[in-house]
PDB file of N, CA and C in Angstrom:
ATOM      1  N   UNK A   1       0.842  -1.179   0.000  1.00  0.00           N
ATOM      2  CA  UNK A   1       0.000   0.000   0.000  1.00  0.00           C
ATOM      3  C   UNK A   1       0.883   1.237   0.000  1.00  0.00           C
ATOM      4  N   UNK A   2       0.368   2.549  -0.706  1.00  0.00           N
ATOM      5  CA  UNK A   2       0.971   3.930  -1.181  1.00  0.00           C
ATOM      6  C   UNK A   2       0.739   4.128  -0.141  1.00  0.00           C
ATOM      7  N   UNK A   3       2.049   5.316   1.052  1.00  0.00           N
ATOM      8  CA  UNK A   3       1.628   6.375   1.465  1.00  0.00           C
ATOM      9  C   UNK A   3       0.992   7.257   0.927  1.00  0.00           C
ATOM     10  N   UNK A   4       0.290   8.139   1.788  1.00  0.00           N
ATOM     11  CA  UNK A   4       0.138   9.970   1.348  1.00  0.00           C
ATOM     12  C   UNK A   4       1.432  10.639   0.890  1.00  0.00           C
ATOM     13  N   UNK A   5       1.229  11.413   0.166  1.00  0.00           N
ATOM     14  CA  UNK A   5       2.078  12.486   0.283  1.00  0.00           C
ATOM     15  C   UNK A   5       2.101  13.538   1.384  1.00  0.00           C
ATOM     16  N   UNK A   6       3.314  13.956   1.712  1.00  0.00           N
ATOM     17  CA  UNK A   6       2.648  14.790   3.016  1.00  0.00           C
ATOM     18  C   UNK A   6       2.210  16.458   1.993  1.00  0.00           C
ATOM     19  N   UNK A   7       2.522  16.102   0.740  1.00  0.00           N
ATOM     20  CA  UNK A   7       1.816  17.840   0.368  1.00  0.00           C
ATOM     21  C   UNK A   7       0.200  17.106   0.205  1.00  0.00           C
ATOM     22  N   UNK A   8      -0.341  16.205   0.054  1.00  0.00           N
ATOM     23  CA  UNK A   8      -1.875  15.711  -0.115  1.00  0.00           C
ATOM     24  C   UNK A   8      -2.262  15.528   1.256  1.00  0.00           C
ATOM     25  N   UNK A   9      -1.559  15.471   2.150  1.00  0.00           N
ATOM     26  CA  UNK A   9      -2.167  15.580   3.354  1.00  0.00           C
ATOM     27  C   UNK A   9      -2.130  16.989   4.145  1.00  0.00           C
ATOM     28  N   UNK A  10      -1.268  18.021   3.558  1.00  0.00           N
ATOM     29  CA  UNK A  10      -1.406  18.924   3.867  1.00  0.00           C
ATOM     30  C   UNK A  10      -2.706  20.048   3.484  1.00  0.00           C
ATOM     31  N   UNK A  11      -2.642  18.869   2.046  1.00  0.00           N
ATOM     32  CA  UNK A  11      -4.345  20.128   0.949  1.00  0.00           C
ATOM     33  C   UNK A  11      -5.129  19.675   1.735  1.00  0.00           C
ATOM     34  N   UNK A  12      -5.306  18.536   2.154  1.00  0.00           N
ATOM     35  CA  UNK A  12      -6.571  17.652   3.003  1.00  0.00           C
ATOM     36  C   UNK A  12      -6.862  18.336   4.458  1.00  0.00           C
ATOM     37  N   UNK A  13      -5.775  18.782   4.886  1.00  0.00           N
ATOM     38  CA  UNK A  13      -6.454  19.375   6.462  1.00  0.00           C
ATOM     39  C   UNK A  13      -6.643  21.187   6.015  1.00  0.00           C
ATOM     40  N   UNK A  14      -5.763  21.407   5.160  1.00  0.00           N
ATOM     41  CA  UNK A  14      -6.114  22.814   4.638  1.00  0.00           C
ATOM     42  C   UNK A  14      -7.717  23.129   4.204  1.00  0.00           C
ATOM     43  N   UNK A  15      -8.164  21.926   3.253  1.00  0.00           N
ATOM     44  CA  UNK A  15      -9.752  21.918   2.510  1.00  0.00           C
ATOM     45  C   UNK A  15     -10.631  21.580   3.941  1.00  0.00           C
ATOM     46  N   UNK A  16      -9.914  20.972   4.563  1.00  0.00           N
ATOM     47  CA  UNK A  16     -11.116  20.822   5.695  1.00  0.00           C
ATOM     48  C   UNK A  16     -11.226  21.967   6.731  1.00  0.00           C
ATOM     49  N   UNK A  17     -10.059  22.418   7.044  1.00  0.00           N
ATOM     50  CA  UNK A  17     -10.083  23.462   8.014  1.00  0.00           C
ATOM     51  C   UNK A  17     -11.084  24.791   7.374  1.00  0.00           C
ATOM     52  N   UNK A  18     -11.300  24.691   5.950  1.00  0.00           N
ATOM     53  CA  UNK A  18     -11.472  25.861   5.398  1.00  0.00           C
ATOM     54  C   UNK A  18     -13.077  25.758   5.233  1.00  0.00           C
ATOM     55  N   UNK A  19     -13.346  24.975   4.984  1.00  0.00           N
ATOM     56  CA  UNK A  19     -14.759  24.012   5.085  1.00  0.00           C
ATOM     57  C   UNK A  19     -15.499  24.372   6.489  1.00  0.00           C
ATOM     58  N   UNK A  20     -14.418  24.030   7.354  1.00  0.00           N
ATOM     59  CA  UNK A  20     -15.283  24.389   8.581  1.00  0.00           C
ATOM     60  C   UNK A  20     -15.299  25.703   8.910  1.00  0.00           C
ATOM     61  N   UNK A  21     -14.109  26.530   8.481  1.00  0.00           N
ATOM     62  CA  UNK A  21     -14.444  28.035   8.561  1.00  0.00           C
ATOM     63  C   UNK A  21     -15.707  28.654   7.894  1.00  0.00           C
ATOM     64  N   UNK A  22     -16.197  28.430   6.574  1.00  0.00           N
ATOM     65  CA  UNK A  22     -17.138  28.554   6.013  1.00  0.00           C
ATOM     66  C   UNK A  22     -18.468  28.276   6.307  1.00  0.00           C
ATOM     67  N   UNK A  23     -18.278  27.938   7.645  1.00  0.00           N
ATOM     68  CA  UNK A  23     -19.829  27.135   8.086  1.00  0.00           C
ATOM     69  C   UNK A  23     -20.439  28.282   8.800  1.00  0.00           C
ATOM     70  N   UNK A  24     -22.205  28.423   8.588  1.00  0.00           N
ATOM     71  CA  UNK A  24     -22.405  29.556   9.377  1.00  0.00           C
ATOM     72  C   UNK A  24     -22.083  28.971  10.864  1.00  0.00           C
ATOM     73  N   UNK A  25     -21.727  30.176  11.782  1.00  0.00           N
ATOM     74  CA  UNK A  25     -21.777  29.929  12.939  1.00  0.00           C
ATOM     75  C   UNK A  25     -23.116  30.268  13.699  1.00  0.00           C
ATOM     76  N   UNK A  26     -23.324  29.074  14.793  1.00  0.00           N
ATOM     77  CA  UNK A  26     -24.827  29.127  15.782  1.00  0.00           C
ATOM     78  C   UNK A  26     -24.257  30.059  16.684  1.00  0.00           C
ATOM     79  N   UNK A  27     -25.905  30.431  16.384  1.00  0.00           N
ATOM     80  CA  UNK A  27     -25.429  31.522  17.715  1.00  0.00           C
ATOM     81  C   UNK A  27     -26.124  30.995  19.313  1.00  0.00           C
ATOM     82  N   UNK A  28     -25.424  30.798  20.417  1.00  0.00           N
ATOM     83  CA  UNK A  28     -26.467  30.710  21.467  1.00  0.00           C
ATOM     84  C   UNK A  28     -26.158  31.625  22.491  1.00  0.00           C
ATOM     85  N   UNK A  29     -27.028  31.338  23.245  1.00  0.00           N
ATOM     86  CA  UNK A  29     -27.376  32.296  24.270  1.00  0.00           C
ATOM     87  C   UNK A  29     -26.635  31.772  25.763  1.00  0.00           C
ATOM     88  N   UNK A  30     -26.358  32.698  26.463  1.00  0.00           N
ATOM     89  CA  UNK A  30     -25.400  32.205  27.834  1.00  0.00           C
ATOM     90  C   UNK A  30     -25.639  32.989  28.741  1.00  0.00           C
ATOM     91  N   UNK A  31     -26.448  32.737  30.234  1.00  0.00           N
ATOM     92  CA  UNK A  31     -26.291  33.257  31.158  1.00  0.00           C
ATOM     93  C   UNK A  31     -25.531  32.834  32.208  1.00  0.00           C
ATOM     94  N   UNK A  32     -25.042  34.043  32.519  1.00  0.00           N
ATOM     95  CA  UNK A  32     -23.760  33.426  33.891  1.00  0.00           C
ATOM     96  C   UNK A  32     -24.537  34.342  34.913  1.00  0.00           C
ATOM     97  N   UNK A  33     -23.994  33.054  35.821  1.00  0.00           N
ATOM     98  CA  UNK A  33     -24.570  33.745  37.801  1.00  0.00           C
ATOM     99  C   UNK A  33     -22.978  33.877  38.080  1.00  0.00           C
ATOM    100  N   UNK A  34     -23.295  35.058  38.990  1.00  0.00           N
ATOM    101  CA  UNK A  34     -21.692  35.003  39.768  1.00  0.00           C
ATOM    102  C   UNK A  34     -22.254  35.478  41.186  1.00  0.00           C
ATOM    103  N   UNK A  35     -21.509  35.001  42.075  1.00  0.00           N
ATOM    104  CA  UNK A  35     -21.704  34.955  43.935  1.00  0.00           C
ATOM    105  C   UNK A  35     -19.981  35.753  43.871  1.00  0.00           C
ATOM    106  N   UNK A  36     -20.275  35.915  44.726  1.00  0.00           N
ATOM    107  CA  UNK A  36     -18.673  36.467  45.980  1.00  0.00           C
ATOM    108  C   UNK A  36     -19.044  36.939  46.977  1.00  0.00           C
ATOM    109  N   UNK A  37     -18.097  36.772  47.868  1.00  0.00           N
ATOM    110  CA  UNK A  37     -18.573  36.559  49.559  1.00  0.00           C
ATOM    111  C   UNK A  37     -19.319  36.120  50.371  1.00  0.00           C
ATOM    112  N   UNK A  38     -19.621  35.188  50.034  1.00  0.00           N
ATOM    113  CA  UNK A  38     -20.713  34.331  50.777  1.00  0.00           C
ATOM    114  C   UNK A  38     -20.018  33.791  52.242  1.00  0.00           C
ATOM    115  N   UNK A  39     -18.438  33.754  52.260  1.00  0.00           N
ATOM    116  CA  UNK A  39     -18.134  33.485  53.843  1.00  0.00           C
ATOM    117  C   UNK A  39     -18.615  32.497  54.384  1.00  0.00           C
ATOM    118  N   UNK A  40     -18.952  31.144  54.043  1.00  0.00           N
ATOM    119  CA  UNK A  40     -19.531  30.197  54.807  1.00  0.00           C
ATOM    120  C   UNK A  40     -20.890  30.196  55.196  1.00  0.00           C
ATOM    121  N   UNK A  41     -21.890  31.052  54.766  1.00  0.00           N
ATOM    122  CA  UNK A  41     -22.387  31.140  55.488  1.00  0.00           C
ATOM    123  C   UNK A  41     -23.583  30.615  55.067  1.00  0.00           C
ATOM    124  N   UNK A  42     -24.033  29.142  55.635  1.00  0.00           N
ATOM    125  CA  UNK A  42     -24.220  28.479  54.904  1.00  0.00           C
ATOM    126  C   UNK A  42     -26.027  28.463  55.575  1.00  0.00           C
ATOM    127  N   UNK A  43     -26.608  28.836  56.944  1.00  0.00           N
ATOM    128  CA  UNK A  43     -27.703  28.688  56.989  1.00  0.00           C
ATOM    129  C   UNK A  43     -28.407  30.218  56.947  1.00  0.00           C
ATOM    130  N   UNK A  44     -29.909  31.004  56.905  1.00  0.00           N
ATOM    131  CA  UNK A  44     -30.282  32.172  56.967  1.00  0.00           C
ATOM    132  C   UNK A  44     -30.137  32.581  58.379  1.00  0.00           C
ATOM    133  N   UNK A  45     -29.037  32.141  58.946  1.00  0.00           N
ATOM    134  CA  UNK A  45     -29.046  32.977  60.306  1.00  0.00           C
ATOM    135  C   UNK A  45     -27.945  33.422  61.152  1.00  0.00           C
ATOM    136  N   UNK A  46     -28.714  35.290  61.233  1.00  0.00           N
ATOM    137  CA  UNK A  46     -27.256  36.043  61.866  1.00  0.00           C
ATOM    138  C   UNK A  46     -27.006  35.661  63.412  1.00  0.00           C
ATOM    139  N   UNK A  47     -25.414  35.268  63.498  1.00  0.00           N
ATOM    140  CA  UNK A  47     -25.206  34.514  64.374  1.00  0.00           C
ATOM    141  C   UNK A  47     -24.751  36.189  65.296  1.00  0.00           C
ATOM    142  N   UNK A  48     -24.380  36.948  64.809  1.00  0.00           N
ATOM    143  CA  UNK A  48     -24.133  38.558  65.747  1.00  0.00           C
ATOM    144  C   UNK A  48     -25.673  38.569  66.621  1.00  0.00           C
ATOM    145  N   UNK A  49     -26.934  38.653  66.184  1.00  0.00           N
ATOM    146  CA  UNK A  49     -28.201  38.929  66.276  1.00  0.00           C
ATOM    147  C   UNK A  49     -28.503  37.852  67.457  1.00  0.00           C
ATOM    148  N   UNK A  50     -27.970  36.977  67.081  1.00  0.00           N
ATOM    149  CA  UNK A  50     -29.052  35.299  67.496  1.00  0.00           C
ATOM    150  C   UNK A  50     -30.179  35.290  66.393  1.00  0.00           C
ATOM    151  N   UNK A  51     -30.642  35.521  65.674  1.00  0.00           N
ATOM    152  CA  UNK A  51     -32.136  35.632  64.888  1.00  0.00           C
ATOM    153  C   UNK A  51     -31.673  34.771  63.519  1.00  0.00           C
ATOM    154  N   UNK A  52     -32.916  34.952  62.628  1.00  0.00           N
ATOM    155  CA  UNK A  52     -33.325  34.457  61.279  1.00  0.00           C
ATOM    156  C   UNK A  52     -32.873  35.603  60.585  1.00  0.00           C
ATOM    157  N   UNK A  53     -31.671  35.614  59.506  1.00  0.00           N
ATOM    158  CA  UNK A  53     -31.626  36.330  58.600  1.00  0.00           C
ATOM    159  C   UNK A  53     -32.208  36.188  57.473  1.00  0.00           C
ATOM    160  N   UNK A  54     -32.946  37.598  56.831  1.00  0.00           N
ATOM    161  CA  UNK A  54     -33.376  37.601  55.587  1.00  0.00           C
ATOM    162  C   UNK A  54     -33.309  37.574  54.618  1.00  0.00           C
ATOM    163  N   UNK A  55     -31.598  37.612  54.087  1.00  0.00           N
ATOM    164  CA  UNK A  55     -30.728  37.071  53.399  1.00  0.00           C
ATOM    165  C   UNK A  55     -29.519  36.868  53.010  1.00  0.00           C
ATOM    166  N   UNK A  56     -28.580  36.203  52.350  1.00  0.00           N
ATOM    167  CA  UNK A  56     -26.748  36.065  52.321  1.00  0.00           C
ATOM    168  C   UNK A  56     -26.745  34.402  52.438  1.00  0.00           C
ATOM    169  N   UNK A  57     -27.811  33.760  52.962  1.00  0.00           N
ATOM    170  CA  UNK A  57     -27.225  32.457  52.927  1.00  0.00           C
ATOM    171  C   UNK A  57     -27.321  31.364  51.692  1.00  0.00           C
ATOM    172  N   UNK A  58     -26.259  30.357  51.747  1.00  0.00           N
ATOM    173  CA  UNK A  58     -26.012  29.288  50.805  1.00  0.00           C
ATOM    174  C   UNK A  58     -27.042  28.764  50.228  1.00  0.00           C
ATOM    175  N   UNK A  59     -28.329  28.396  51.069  1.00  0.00           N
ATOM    176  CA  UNK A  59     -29.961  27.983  51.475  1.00  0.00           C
ATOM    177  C   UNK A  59     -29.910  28.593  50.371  1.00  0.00           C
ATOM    178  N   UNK A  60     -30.086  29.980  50.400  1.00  0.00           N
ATOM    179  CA  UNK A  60     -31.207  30.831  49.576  1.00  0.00           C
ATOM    180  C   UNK A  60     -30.776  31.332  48.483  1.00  0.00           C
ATOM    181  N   UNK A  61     -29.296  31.148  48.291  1.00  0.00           N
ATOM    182  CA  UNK A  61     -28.844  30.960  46.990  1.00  0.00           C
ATOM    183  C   UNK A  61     -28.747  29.879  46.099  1.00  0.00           C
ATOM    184  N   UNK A  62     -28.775  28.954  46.892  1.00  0.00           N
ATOM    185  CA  UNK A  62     -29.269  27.712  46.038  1.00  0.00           C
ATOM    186  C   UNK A  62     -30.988  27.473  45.237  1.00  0.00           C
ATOM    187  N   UNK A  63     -31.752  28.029  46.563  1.00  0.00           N
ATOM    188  CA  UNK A  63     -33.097  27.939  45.655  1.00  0.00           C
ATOM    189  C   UNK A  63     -32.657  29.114  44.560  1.00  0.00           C
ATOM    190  N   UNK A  64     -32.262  30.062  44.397  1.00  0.00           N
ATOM    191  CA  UNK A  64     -31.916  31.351  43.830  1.00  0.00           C
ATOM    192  C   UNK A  64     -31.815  30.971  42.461  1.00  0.00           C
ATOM    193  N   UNK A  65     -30.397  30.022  42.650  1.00  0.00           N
ATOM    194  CA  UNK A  65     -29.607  29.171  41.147  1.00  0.00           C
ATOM    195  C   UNK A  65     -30.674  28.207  40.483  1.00  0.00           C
ATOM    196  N   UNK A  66     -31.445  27.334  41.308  1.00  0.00           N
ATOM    197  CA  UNK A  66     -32.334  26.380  41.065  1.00  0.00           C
ATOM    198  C   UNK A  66     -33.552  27.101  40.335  1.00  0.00           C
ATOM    199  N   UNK A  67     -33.780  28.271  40.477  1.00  0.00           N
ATOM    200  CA  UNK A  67     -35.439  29.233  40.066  1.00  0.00           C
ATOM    201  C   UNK A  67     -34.713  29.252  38.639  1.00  0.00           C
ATOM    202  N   UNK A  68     -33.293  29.710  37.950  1.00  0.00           N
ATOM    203  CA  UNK A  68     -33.088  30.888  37.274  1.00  0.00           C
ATOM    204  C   UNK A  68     -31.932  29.685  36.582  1.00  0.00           C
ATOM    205  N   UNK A  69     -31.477  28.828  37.036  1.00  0.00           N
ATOM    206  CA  UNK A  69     -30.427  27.877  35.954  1.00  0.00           C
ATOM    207  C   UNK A  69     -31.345  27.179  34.590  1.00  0.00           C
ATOM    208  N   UNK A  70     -30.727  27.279  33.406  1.00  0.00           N
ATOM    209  CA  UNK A  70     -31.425  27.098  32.192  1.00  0.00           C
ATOM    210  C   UNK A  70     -30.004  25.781  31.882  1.00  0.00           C
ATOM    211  N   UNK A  71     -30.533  25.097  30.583  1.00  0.00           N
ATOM    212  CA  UNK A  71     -29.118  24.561  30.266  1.00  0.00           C
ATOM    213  C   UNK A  71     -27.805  25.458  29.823  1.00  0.00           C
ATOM    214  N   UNK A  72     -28.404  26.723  29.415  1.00  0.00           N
ATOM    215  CA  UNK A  72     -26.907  27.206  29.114  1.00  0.00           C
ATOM    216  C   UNK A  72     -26.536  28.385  29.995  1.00  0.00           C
ATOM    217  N   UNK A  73     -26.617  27.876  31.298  1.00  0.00           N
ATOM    218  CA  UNK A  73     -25.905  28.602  32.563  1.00  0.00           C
ATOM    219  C   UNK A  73     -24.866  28.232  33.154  1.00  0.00           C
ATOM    220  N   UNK A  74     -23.277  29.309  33.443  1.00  0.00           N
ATOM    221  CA  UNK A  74     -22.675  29.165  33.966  1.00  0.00           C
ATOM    222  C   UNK A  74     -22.395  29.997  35.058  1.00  0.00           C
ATOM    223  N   UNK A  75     -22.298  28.879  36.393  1.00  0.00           N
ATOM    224  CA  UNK A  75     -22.515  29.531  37.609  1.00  0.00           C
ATOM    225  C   UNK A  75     -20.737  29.629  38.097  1.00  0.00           C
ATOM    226  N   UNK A  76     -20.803  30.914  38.516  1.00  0.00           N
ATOM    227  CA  UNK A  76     -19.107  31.357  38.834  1.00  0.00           C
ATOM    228  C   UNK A  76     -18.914  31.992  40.150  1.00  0.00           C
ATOM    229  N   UNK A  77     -17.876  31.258  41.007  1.00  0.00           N
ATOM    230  CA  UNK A  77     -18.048  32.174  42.414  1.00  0.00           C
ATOM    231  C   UNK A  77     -16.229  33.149  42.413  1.00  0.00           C
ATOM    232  N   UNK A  78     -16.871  34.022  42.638  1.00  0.00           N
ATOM    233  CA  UNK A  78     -15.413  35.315  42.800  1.00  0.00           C
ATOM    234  C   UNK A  78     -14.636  35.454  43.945  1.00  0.00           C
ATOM    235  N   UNK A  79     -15.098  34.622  45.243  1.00  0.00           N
ATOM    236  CA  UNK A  79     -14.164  33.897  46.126  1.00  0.00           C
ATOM    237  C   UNK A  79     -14.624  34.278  47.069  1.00  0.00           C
ATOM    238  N   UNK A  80     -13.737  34.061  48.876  1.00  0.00           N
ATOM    239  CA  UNK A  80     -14.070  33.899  50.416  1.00  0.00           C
ATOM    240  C   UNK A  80     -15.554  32.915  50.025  1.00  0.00           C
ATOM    241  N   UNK A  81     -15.872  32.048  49.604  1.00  0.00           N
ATOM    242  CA  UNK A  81     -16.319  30.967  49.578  1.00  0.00           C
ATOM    243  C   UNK A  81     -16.978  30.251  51.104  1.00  0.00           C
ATOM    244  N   UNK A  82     -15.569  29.747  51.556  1.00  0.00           N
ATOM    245  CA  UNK A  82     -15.309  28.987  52.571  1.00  0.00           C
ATOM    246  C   UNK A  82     -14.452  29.491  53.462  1.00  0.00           C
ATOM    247  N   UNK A  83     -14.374  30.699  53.439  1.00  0.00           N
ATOM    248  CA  UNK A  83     -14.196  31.538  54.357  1.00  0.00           C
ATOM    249  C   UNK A  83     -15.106  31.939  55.449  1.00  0.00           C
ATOM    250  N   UNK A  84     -14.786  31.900  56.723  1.00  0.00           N
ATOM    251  CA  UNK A  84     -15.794  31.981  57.551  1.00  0.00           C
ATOM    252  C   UNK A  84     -15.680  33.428  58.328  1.00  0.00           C
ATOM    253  N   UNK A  85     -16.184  34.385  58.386  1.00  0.00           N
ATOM    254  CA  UNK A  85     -16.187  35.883  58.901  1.00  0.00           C
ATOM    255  C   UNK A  85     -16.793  35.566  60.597  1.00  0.00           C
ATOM    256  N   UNK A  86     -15.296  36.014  61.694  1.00  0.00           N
ATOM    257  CA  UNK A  86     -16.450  35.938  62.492  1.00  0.00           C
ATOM    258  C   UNK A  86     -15.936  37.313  63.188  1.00  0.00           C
ATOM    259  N   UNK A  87     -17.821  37.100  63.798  1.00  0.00           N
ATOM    260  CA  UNK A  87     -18.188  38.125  64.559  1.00  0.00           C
ATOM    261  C   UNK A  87     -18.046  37.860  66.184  1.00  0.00           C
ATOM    262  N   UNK A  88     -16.851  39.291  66.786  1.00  0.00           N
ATOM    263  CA  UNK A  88     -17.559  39.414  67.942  1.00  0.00           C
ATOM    264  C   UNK A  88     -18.147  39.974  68.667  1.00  0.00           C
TER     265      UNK A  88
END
């Protein structure tokens, strides 16, 4: 059996690369969530207070992501994550 030539294998990825440049491109759609500073804080309640906070926690950002995530959502956190802030 013949090898290729490597100049026929070079027209071959050239015609294809060019092929696929020529293709219309899809367009889709992308929503991104982004969080930062959330600090651990993972239930609705201010521990300074003793009480039920009304909002900042993990809880209520999760139903948050869960109301509003589509398939083409990317969820991004900007950091102190797991950082825990404390109060005295």
């Amino acid at each position: 059996m013949k090898k290729a030539s490597p100049l026929f294998l070079a027209l071959v990825i050239v015609l294809l690369c060019t092929g696929f440049a020529l293709a219309e491109p899809e367009t889709v759609s992308l929503r991104i969530l982004a969080t930062s500073d959330l600090h651990g804080k993972l239930m609705p309640w201010d521990y300074a207070l003793n009480e039920e906070s009304l909002s900042g926690s993990m809880t209520q950002l999760a139903a948050a992501v869960k109301a509003c995530r589509t398939e083409n959502t990317l969820l991004v956190d900007a950091g102190d994550t797991i950082s825990v802030t404390i109060i005295v």
